[in-house]
Protein backbone atom coordinates (compact mmCIF):
# COMPACT_ATOMS: atom_id res chain seq x y z
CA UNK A 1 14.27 0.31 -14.52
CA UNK A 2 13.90 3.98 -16.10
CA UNK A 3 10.71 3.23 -16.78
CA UNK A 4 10.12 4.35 -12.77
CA UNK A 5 10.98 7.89 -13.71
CA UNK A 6 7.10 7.88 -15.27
CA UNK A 7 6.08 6.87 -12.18
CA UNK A 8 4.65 9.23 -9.05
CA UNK A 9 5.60 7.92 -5.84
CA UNK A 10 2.46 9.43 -4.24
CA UNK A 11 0.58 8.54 -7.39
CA UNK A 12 -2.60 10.95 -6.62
CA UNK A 13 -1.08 12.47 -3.40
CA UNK A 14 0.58 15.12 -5.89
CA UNK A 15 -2.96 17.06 -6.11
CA UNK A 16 -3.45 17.24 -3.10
CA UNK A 17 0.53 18.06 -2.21
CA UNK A 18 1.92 20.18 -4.77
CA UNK A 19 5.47 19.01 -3.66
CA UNK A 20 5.04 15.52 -4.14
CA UNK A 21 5.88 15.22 -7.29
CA UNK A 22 9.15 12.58 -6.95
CA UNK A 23 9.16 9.63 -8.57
CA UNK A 24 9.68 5.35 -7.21
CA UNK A 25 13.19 5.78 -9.28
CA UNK A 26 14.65 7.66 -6.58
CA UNK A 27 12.89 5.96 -3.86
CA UNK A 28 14.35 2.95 -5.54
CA UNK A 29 18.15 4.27 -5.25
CA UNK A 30 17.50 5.54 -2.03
CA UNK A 31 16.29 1.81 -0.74
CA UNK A 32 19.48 0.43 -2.42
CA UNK A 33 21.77 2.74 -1.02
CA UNK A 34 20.16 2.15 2.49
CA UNK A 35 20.08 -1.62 1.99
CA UNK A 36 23.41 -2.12 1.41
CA UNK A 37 24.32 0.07 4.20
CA UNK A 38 22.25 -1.21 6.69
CA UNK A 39 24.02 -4.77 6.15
CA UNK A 40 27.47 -3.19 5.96
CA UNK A 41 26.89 -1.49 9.48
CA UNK A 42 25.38 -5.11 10.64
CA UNK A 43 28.75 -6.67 9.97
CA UNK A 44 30.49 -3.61 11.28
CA UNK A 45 28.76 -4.08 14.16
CA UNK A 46 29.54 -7.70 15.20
CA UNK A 47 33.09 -6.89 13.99
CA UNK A 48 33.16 -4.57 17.17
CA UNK A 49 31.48 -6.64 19.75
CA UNK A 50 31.59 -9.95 18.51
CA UNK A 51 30.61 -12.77 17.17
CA UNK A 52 31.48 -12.04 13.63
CA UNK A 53 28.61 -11.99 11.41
CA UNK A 54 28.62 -14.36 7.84
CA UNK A 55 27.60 -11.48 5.69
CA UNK A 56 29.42 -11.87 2.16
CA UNK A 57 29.66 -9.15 -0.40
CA UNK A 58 27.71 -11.44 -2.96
CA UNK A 59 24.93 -10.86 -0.13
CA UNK A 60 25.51 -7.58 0.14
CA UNK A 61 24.89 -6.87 -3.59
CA UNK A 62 22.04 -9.21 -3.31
CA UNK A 63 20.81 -6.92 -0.79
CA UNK A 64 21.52 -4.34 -2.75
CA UNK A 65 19.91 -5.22 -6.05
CA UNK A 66 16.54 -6.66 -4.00
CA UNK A 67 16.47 -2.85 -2.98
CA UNK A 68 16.97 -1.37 -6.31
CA UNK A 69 14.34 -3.66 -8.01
CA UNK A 70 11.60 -3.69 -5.07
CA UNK A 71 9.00 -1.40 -6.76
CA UNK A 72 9.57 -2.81 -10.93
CA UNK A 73 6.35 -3.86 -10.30
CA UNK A 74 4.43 -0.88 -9.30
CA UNK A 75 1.90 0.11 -11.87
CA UNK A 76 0.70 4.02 -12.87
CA UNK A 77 -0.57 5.70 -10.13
CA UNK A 78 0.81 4.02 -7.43
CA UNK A 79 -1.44 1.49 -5.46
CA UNK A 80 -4.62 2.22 -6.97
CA UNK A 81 -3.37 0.47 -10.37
CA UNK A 82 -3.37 -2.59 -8.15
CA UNK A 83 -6.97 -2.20 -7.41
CA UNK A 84 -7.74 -1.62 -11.09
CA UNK A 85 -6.26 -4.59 -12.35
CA UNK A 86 -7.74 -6.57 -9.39
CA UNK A 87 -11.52 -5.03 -10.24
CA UNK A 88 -11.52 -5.79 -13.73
CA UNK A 89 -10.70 -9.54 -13.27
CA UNK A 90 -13.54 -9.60 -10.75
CA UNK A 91 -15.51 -7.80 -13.05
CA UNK A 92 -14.86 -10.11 -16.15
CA UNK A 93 -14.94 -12.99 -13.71
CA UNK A 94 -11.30 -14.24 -14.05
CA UNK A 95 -9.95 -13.90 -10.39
CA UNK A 96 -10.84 -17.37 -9.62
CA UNK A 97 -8.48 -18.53 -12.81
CA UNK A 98 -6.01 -15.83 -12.79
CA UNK A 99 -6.27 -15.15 -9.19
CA UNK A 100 -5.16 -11.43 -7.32
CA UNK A 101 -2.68 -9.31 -8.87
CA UNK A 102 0.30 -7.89 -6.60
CA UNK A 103 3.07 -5.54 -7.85
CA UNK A 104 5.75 -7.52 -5.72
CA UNK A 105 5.12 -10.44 -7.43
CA UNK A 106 5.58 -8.27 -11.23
CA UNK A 107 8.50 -7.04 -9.59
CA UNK A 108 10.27 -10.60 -9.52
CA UNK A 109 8.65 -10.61 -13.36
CA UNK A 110 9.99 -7.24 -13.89
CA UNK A 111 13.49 -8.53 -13.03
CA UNK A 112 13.47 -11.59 -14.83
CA UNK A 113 12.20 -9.78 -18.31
CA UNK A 114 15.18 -7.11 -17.72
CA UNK A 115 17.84 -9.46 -17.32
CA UNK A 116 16.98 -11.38 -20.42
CA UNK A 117 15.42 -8.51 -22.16
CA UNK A 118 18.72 -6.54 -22.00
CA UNK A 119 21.20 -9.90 -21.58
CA UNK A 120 22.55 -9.53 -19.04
CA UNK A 121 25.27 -12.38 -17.85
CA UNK A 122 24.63 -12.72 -14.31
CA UNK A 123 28.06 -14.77 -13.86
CA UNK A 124 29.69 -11.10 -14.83
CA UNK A 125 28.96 -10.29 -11.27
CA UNK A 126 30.12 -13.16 -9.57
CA UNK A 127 26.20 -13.77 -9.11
CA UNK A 128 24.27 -17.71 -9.98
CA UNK A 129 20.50 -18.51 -10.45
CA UNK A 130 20.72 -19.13 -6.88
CA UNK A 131 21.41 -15.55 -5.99
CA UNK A 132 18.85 -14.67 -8.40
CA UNK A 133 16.41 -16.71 -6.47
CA UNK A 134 17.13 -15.02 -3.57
CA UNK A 135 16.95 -11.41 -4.66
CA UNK A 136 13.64 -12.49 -5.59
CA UNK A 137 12.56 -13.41 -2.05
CA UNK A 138 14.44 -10.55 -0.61
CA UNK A 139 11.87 -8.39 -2.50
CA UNK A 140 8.58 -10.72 -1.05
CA UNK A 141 9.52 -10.73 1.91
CA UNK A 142 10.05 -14.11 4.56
CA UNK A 143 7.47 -14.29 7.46
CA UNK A 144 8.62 -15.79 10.55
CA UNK A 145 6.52 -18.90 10.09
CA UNK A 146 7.42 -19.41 6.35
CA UNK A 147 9.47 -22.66 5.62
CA UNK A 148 12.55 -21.84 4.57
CA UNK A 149 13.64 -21.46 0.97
CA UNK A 150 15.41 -24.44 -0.52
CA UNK A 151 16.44 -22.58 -3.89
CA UNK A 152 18.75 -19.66 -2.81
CA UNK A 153 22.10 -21.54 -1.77
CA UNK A 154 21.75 -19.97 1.87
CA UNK A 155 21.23 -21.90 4.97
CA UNK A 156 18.70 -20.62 7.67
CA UNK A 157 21.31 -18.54 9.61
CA UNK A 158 21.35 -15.72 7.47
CA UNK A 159 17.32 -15.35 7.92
CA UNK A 160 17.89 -11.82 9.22
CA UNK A 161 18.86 -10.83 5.97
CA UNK A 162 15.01 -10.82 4.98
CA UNK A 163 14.30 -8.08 8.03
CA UNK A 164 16.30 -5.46 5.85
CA UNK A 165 14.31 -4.57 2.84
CA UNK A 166 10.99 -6.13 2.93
CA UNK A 167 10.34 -6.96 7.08
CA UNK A 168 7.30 -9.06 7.41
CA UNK A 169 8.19 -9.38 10.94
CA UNK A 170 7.87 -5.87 12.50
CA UNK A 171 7.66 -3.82 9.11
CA UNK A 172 11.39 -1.82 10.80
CA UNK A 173 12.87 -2.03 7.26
CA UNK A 174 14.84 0.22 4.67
CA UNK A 175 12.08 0.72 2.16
CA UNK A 176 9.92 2.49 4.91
CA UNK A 177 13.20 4.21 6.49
CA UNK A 178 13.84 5.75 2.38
CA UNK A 179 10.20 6.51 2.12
CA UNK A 180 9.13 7.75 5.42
CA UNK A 181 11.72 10.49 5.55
CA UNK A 182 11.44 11.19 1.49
CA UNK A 183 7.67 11.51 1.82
CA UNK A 184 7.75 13.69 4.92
CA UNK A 185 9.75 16.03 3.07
CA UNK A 186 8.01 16.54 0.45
CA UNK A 187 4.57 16.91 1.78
CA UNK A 188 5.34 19.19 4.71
CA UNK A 189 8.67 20.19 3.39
CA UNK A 190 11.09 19.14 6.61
CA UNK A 191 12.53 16.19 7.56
CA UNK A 192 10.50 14.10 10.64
CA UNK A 193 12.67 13.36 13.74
CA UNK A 194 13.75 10.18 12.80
CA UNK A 195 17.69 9.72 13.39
CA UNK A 196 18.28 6.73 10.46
CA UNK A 197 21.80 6.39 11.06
CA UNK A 198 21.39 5.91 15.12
CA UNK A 199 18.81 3.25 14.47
CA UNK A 200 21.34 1.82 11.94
CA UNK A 201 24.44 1.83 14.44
CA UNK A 202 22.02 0.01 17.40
CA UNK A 203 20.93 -2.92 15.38
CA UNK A 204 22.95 -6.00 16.11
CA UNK A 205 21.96 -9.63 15.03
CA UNK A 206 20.71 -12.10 17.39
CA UNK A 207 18.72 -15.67 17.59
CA UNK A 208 15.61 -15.21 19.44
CA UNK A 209 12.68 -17.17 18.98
CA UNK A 210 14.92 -19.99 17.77
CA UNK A 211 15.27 -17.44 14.56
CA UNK A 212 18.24 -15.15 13.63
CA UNK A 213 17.02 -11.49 13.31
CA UNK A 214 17.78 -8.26 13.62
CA UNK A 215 17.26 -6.20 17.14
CA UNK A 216 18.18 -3.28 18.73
CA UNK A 217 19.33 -1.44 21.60
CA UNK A 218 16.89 -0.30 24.61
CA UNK A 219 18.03 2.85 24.33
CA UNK A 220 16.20 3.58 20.54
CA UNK A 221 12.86 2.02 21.76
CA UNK A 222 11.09 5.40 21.45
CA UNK A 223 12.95 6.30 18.34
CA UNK A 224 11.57 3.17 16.84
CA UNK A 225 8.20 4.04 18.36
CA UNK A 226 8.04 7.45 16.81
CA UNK A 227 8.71 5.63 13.61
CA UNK A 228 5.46 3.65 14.14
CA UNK A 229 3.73 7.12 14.69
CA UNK A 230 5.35 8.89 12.05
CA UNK A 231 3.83 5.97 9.57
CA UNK A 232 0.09 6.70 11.12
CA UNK A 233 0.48 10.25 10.31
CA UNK A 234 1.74 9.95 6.72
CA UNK A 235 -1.52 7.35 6.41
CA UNK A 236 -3.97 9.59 8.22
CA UNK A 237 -2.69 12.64 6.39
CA UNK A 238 -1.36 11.72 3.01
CA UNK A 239 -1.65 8.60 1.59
CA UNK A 240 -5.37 7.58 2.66
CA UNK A 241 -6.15 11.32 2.67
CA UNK A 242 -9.85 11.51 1.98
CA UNK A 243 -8.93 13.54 -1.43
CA UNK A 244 -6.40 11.18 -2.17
CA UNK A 245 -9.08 8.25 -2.04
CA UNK A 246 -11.35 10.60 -4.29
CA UNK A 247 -9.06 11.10 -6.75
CA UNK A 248 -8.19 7.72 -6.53
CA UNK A 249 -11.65 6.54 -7.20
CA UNK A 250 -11.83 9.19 -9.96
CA UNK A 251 -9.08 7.52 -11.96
CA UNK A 252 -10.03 3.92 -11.16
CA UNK A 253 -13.69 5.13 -12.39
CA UNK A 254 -12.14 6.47 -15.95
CA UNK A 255 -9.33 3.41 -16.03
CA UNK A 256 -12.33 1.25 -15.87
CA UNK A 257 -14.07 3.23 -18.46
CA UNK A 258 -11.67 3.09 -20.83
CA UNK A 259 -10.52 -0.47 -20.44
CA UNK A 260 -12.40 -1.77 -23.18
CA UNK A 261 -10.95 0.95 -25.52
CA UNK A 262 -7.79 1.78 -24.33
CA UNK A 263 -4.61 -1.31 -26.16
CA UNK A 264 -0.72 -1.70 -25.20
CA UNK A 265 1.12 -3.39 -27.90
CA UNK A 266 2.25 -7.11 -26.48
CA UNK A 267 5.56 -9.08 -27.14
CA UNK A 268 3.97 -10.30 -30.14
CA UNK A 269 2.85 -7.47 -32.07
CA UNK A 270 -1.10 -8.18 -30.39
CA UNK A 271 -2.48 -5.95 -28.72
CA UNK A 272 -4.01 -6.25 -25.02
CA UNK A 273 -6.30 -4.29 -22.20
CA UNK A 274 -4.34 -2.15 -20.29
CA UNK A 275 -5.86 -4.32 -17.30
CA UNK A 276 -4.00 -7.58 -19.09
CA UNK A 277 -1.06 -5.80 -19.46
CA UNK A 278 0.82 -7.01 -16.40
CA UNK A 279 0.15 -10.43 -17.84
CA UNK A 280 3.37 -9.59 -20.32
CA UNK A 281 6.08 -7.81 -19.59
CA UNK A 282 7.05 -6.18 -22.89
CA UNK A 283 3.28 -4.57 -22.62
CA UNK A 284 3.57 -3.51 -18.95
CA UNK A 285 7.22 -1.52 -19.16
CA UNK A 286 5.49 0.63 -21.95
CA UNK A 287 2.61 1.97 -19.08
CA UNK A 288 3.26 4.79 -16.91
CA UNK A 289 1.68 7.79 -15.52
CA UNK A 290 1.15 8.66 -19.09
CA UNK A 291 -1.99 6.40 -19.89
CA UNK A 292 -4.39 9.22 -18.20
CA UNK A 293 -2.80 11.87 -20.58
CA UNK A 294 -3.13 9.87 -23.12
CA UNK A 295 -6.90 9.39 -22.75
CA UNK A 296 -7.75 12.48 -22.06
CA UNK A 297 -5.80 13.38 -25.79
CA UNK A 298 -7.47 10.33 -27.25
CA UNK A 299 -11.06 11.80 -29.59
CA UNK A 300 -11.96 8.39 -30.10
CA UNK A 301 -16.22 8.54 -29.13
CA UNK A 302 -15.46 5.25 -26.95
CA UNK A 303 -13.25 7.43 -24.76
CA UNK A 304 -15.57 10.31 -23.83
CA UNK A 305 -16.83 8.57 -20.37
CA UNK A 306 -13.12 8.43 -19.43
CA UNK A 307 -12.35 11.41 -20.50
CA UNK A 308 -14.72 13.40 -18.58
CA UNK A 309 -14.12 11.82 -15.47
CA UNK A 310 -10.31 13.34 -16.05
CA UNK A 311 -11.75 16.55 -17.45
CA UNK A 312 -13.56 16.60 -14.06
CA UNK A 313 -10.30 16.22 -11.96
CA UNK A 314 -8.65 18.96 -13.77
CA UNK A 315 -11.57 21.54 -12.93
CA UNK A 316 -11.72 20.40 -9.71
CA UNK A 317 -15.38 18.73 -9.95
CA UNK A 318 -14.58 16.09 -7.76
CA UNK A 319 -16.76 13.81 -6.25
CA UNK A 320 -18.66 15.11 -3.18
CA UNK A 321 -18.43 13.41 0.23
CA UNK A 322 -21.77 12.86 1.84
CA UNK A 323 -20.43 11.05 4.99
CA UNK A 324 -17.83 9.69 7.18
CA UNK A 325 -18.04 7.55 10.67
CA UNK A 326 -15.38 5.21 12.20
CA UNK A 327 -16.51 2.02 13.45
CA UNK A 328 -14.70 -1.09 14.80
CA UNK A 329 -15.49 -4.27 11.44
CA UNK A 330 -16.32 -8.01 12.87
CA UNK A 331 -16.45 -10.15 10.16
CA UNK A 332 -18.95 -12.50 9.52
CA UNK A 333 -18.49 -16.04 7.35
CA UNK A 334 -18.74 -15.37 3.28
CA UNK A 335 -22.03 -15.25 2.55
CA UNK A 336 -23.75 -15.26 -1.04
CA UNK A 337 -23.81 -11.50 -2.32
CA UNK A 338 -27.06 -10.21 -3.71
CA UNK A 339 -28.68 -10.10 -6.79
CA UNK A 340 -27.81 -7.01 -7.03
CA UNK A 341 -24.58 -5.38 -7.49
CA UNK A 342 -22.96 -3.92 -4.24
CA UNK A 343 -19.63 -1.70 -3.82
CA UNK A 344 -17.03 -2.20 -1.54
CA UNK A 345 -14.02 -1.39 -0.32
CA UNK A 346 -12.61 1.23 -2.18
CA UNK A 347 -15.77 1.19 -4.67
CA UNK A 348 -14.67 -1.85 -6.08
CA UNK A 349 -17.60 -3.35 -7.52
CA UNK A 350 -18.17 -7.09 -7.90
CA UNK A 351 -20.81 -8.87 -10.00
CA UNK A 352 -23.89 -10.40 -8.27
CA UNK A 353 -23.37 -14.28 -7.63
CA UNK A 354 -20.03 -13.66 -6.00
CA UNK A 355 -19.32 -14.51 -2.55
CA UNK A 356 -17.85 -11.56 -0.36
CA UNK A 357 -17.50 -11.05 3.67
CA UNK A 358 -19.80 -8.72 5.17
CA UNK A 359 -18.15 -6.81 7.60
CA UNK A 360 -20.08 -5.51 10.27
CA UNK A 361 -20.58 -1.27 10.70
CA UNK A 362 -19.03 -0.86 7.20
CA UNK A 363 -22.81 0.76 5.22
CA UNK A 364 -23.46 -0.44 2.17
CA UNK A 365 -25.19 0.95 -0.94
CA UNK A 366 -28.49 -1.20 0.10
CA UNK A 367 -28.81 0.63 3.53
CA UNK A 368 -28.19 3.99 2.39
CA UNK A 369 -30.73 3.33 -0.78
CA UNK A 370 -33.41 2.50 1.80
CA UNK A 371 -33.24 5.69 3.14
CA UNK A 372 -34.11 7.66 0.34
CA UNK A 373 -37.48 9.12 0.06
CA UNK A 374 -39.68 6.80 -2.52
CA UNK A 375 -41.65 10.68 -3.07
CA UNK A 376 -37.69 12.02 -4.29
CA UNK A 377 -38.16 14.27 -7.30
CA UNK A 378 -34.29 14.00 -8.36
CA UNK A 379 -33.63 10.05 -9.23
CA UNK A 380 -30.62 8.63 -7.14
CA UNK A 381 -29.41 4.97 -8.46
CA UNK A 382 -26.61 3.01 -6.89
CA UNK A 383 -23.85 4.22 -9.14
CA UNK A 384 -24.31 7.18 -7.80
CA UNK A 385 -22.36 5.92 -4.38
CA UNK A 386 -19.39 4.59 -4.01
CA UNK A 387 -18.67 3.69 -0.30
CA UNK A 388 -14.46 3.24 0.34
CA UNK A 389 -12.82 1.88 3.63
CA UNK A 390 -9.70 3.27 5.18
CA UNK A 391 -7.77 1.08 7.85
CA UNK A 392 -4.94 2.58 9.67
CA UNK A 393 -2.57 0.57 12.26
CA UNK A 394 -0.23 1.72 13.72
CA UNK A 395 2.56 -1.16 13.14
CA UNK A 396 3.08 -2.96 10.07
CA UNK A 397 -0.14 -3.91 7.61
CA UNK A 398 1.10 -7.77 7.64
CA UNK A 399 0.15 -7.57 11.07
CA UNK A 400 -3.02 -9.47 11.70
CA UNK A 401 -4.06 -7.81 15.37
CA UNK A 402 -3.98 -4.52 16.11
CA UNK A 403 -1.44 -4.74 19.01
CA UNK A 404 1.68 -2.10 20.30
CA UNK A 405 3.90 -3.08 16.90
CA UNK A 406 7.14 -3.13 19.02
CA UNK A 407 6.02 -6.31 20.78
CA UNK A 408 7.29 -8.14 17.57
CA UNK A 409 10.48 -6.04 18.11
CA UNK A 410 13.41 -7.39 20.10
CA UNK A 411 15.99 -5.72 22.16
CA UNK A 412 18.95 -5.93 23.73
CA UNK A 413 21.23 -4.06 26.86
CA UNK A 414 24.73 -4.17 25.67
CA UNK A 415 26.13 -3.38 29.17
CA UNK A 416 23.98 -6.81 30.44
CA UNK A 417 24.09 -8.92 27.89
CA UNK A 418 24.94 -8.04 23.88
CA UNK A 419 23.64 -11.64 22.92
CA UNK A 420 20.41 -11.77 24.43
CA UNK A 421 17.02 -10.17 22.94
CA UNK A 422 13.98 -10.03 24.21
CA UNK A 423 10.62 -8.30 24.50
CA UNK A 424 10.46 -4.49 26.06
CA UNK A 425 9.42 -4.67 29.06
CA UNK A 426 6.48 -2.45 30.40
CA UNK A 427 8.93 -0.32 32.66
CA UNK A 428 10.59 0.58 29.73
CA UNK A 429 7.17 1.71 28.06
CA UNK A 430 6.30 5.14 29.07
CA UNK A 431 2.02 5.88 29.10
CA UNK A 432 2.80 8.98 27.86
CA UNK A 433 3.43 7.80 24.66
CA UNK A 434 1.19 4.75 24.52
CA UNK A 435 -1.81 5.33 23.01
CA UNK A 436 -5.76 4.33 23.57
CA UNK A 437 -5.82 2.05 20.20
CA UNK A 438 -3.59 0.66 18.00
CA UNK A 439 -6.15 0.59 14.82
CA UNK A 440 -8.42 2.81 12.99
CA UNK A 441 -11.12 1.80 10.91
CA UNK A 442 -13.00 5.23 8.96
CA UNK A 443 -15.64 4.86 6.57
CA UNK A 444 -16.12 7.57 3.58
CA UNK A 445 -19.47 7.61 1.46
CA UNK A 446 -18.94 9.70 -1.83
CA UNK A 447 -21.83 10.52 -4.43
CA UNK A 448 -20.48 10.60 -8.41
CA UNK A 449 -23.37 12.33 -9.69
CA UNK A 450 -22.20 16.01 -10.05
CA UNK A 451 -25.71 16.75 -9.38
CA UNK A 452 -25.97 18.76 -6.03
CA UNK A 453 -29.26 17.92 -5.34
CA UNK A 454 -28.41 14.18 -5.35
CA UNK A 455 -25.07 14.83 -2.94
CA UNK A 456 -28.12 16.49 -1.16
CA UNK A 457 -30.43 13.67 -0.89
CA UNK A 458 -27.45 11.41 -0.33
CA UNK A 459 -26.52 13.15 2.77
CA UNK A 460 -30.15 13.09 4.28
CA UNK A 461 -29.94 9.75 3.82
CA UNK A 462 -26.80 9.02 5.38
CA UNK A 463 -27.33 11.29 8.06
CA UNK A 464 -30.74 9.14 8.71
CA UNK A 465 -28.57 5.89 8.44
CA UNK A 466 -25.97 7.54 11.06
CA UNK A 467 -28.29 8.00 13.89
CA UNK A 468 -29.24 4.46 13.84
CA UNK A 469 -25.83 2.67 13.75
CA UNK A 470 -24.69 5.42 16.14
CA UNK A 471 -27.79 4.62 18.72
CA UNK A 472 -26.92 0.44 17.65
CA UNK A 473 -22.80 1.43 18.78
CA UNK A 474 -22.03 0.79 15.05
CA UNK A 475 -20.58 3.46 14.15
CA UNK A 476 -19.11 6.80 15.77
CA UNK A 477 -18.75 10.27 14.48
CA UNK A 478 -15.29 11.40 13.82
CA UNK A 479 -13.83 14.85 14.27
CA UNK A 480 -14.01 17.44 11.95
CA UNK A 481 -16.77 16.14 9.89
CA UNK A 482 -17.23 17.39 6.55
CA UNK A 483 -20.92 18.20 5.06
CA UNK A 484 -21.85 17.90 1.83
CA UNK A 485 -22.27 21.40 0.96
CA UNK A 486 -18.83 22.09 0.20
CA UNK A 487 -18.51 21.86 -3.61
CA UNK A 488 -15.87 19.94 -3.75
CA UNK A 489 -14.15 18.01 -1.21
């Protein structure tokens, strides 16, 4: 668990936000603390107004510990370690055996390896494998169409229990409540208007859609709603800030450079890729933040790509951006990729021979190659791009449509009826505060090559591209756009 002091919150986000320089260990406290409150308050509640609610203080610490332990599985960096891991198995063609990589589920490993690790008696705490089990699924989450859990010693009525930490039904949870506000404050130094403890004291338990969850009163509809807004912003502004998914890029670039160079001492004394070590857990707690200094220190010859990738981001030669457009994506069936290779989202690139989606008004490194001059003086090749995809809704990312996120909210009038929930109705909804779309799709094309004259051509050739899937409705300028003669972005 200390281990999270080594790692950034923000991951990236600090260079672009001096202040944002706190760490998932006290985002981790902070999600406990609010857990356990949030399902004190629930019982506190009911205790009021009736009926009393079967919360026990075994699922209280439950609650409790699923907050503390949420983010064990977060890699260096913050989400882009995901990506790493995830682009090297593609790239060594072992995602079909090993399949994707998600921190949740090395947070469950996490646990596991640090009760053993540092044996721990689980029975000193009143607590069985059964409770165990259940921290566990507190962590991943229970979608409202997901069977049940047979292994946690629970019954079905205490299903509202998964809405506290990890809420794959609205995404109205602690983790973003801690984060949100801890973020906020940081980055723009001040709080955001976002009244935790009144959203806390309205939330009452009640079965709707033949489900037990938690809903809330009327009266905190908009204070819920600026939630949802206040998440758009910190995606629009900080976390998929176009720097941010530079930087991002940058590291993944050098991470992926150094991978075949770069060892983390296993269980067994062996040594491993720093992209296999989440495949043991006495590798993984060693990594940290750390890894990029320790590259950049590292003379070994083998190194020297990574390391001037990160000698790049600490003079500020980032890459350049030659583009950006929003579009709305329609996906089309898998399809059999090229010979050659392509890069997608987030510059991941995948081997030829794989099959990938094609997603319609997202360029890709083909089109933009095919408008480059075959007369061009200055050589551009493929590497040179890297093409990354930022999708911003407004509700929760489990969300598959793009729809006002409080519609999988439910509320309640306590002077009409504290035991009944329902949907908001639309006289309760206020147009000015609805907006046009609930979704945001922005594409960013970047050029690697420090080479001005090949951000140069790049740009041409984008802007060529542009006026074609702007004229076909493909694509849309946004506003401000950025040129590419800005030296760095």
């Amino acid at each position: 668990f200390q281990r999270l002091r080594e790692l950034h919150q923000l991951g990236n986000g600090r260079y672009v936000f001096p202040g944002a320089t706190h760490t998932r260990f006290e985002h981790s406290l902070g999600v406990c603390h609010l857990a356990m409150k949030f399902a004190k308050q629930l019982k506190f509640n009911h205790e009021e107004m009736g009926p009393e609610l079967p919360i026990t203080k075994i699922d209280i610490l439950c609650i409790g510990l699923a907050g503390l332990c949420h983010d064990l599985g977060h890699g260096p960096l913050s989400h882009m370690f995901e990506d790493f891991v995830n682009d090297m198995r593609e790239r060594n063609g072992t995602i079909e055996t090993k399949g994707k990589w998600h921190h949740e589920t090395a947070s469950s490993q996490m646990l596991d390896h640090l009760l053993q690790h540092n044996n721990i008696d689980i029975t000193e705490y009143d607590l069985t494998k059964e409770d165990i089990n259940f921290v566990h699924k507190l962590i991943s989450g229970l979608k409202p169409n997901e069977p049940w859990p047979t292994n946690i010693n629970r019954d079905s009525s205490k299903r509202f229990l998964f809405d506290i930490v990890a809420n794959k039904r609205n995404g109205i949870d602690v983790d973003k409540l801690d984060y949100f506000l801890r973020d906020s404050m940081s980055c723009y130094g001040k709080l955001p208007d976002i009244h935790v403890d009144r959203i806390l004291t309205c939330a009452r338990v009640i079965t709707s859609d033949n489900q037990t969850q938690i809903c809330f009163e009327e009266k905190v509809a908009l204070s819920l709603g600026e939630l949802f807004n206040l998440r758009v912003r910190l995606h629009k502004f900080v976390y998929q800030h176009r720097v941010v998914k530079v930087l991002d890029q940058m590291i993944l670039d050098a991470l992926m450079a150094a991978d075949d160079h770069f060892f983390i001492t296993k269980a067994d004394g062996s040594k491993c890729k720093l992209s296999e070590s989440v495949e043991d857990m006495t590798a993984y707690v060693k990594t940290g933040d750390w890894i990029i200094c320790a590259i950049e220190a590292n003379e070994d010859p083998k190194l020297l790509r990574a390391r001037q990738i990160i000698g790049r981001i600490r003079s500020r030669e980032l890459y350049r951006m030659v583009g950006c457009y929003l579009f709305q994506p329609s996906r089309s069936q898998p399809q059999q990729a090229p010979r050659t290779p392509i890069i997608k989202k987030d510059g991941a690139k995948f081997s030829s021979g794989n099959a990938h989606t094609i997603i319609k008004g997202l360029v890709s490194v083909e089109e933009l190659m095919r408008y480059i001059p075959s007369d061009s003086q200055t050589p551009v090749s493929e590497d040179d791009i890297f093409i990354s995809r930022t999708k911003i809704m407004i509700g929760s990312s489990d969300s598959k449509e793009a729809i006002d996120p409080t519609t999988n909210v439910r509320f309640f009038n306590p002077k009409k009826d504290a035991n009944k929930a329902q949907r908001l109705s639309n006289n309760h909804v206020s147009p000015l505060f609805a907006p046009r779309a609930y979704e945001e799709n922005t594409a960013f094309v970047f050029c690697r090559n420090d080479d001005f004259h090949v951000a140069s051509i790049l740009y041409a050739a984008f802007q060529e591209w542009f006026k074609v899937a702007k004229a076909s409705g493909h694509a849309q300028e946004p506003t401000p756009f950025v040129n590419a003669d800005r030296k760095s972005v």
